[in-house]
Protein backbone atom coordinates (compact mmCIF):
# COMPACT_ATOMS: atom_id res chain seq x y z
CA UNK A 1 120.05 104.59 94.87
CA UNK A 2 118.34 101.78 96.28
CA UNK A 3 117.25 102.97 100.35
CA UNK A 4 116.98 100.03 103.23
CA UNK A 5 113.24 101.03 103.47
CA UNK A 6 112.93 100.22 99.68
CA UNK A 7 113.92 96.92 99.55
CA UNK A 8 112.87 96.22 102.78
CA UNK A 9 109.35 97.11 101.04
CA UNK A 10 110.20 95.02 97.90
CA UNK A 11 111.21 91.83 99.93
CA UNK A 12 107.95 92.45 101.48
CA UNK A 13 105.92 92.94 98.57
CA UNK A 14 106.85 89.78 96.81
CA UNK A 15 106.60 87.70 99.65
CA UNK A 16 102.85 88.85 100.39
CA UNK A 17 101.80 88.59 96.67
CA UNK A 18 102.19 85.09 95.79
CA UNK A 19 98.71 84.29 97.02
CA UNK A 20 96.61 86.57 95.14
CA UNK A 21 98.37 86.16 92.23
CA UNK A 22 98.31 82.75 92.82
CA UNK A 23 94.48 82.45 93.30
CA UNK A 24 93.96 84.14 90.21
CA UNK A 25 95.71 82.14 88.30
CA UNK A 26 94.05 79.24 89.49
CA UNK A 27 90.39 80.37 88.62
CA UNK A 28 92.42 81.53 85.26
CA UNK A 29 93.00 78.37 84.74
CA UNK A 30 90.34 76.36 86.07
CA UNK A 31 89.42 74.13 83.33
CA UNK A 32 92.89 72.72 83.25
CA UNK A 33 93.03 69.41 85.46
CA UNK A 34 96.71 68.81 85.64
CA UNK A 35 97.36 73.05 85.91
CA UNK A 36 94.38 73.75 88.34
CA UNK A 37 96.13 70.73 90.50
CA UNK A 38 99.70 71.90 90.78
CA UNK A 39 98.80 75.88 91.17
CA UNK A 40 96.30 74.70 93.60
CA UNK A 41 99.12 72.79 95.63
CA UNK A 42 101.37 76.22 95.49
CA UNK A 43 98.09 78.02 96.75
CA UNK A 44 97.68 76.09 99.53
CA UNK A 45 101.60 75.78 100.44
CA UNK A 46 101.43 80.02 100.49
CA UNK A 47 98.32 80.32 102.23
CA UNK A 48 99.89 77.97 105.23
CA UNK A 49 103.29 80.30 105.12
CA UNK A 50 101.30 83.34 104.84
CA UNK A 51 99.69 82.54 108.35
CA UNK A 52 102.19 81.63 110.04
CA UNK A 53 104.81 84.46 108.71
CA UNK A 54 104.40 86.37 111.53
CA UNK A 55 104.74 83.85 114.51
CA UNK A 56 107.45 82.30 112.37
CA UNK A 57 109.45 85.12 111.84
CA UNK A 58 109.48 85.99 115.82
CA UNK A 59 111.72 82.98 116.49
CA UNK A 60 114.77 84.56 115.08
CA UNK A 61 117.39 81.97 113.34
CA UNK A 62 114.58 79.13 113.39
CA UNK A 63 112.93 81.53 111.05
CA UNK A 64 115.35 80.36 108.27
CA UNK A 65 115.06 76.79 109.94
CA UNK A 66 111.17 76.96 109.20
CA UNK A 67 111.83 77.82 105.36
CA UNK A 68 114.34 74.59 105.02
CA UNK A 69 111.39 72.53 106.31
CA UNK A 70 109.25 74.24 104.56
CA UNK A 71 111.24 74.08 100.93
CA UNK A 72 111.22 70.36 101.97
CA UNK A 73 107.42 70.03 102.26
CA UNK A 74 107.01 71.98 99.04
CA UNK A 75 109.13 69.62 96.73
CA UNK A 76 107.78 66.89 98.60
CA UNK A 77 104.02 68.35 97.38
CA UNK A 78 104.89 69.11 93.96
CA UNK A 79 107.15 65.52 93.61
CA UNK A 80 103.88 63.64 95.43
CA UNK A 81 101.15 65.21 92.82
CA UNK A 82 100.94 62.08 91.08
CA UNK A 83 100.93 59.36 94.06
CA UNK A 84 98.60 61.72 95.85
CA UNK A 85 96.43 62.02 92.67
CA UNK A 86 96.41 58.25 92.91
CA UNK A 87 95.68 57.42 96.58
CA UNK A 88 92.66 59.52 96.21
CA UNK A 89 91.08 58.85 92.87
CA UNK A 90 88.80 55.92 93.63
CA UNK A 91 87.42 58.78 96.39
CA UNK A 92 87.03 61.88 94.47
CA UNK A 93 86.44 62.45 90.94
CA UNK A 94 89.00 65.00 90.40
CA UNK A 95 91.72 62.98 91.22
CA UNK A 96 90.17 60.03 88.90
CA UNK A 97 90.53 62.94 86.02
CA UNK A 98 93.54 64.15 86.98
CA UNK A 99 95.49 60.64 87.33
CA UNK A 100 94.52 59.76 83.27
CA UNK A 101 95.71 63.55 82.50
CA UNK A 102 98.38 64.39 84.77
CA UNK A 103 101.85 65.57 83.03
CA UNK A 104 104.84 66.40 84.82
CA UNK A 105 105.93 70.03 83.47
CA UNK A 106 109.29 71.35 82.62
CA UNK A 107 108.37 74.64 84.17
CA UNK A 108 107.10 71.94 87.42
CA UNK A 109 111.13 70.48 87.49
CA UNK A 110 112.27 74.47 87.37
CA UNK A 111 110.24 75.39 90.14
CA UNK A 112 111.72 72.40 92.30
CA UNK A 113 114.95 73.78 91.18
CA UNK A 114 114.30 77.10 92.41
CA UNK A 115 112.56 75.55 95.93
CA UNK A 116 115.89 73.32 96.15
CA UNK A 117 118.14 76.88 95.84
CA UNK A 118 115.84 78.55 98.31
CA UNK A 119 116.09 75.87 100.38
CA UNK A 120 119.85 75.75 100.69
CA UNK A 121 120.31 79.55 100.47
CA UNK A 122 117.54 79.54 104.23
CA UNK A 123 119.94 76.52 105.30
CA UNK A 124 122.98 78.23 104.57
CA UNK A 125 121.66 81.68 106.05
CA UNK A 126 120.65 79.66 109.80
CA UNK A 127 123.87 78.12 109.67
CA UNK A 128 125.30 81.43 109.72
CA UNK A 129 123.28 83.57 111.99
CA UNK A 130 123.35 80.55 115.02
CA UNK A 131 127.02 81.24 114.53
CA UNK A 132 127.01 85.06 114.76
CA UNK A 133 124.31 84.75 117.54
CA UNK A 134 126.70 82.43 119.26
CA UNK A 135 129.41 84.57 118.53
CA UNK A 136 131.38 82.35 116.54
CA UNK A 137 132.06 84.46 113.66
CA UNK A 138 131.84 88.60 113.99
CA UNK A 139 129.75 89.08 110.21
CA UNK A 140 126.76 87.71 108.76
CA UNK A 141 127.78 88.56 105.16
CA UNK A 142 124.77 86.23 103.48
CA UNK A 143 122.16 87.23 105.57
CA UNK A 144 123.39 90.70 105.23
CA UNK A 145 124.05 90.77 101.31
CA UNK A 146 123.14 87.77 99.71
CA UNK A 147 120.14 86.80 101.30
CA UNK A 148 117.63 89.15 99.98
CA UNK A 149 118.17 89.78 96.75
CA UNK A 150 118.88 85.94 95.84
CA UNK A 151 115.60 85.07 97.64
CA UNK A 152 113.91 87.66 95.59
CA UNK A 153 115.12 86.88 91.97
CA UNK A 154 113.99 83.17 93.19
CA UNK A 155 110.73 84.58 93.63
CA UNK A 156 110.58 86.31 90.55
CA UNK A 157 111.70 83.62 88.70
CA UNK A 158 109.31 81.63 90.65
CA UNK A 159 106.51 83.69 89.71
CA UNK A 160 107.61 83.62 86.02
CA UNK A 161 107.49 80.03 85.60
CA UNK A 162 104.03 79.78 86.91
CA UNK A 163 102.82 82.58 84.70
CA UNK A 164 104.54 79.99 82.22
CA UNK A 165 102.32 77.11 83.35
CA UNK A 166 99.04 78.94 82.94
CA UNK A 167 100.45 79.93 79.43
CA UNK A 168 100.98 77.11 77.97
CA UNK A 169 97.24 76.05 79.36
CA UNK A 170 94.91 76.62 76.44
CA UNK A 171 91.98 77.60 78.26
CA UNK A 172 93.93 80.81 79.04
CA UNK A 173 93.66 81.70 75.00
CA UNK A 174 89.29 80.98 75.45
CA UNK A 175 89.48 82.92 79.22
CA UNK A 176 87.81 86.50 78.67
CA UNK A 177 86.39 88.67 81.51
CA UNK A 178 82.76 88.85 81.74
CA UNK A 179 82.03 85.73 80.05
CA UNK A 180 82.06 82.58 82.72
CA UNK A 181 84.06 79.11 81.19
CA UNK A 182 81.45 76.33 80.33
């Protein structure tokens, strides 16, 4: 049903889309404080993996390496917001707005879910292709199997609960196209 090729294309696919969906969201959005903050934060935590994909990827196993420390850097973003919001808002007057309107979101905690999953799934995943490189075990059944598809349905899910954020903003309701926000 479902060719090599395909999925290969899928996998792709959602792993080069998060950005532009991802900036359009956040100009969606815009005159949200506390949901232009945290969907910037994912934009610029994409925008760093999307550049280095390709050097990244050429490593081999410290591929899935990269994505632990990565998945670390991104909950330690999206935990940080509100400390970050605070170091900076005597500087810039975003952050002074933000710090009086920031909320932590349940979709926020579900997204550091999913990142904490992803996390341990590229863990997992190294731990197992050192040891078939090294010839310690003759099968890489998660990379082979598991690895995909669970890494896509978390970015599905992923993209859902964002989608989810910028719903629940009620600027989205006012947002039409042709028309600029006051």
């Amino acid at each position: 049903m479902f060719s090599y090729d395909t999925l290969n294309l899928f996998y792709t696919f959602l792993g080069y889309s998060s950005t532009p969906i991802l900036l359009f969201l956040v100009l969606i959005s815009w005159r949200n404080v506390n949901c232009r903050y945290i969907l910037s934060v994912l934009l610029a935590i994409e925008i760093v993996e999307a550049l280095t994909f390709d050097i990244v990827y050429s490593w081999g196993n410290e591929y899935y390496l990269f994505a632990v420390g990565s998945g670390f850097i991104s909950i330690s973003l999206i935990l940080g917001r509100r400390l970050i919001a605070e170091k900076l808002e005597n500087s810039i007057y975003f952050f002074n707005k933000l710090t009086k309107e920031y909320k932590f979101l349940k979709q926020e905690g579900a997204l550091l879910f999913c990142y904490g999953v992803s996390t341990v799934i590229h863990a997992i995943t190294y731990i197992e292709a050192t040891l078939y490189t090294n010839r310690f075990i003759d099968n890489y059944i998660i990379q082979k199997y598991f690895f995909g598809p669970s890494i896509s349905i978390i970015h599905i899910t992923c993209y859902i609960l964002i989608i989810s954020i910028v719903m629940k903003n009620k600027t989205v309701r006012s947002f039409t196209l042709g028309k600029a926000s006051p």
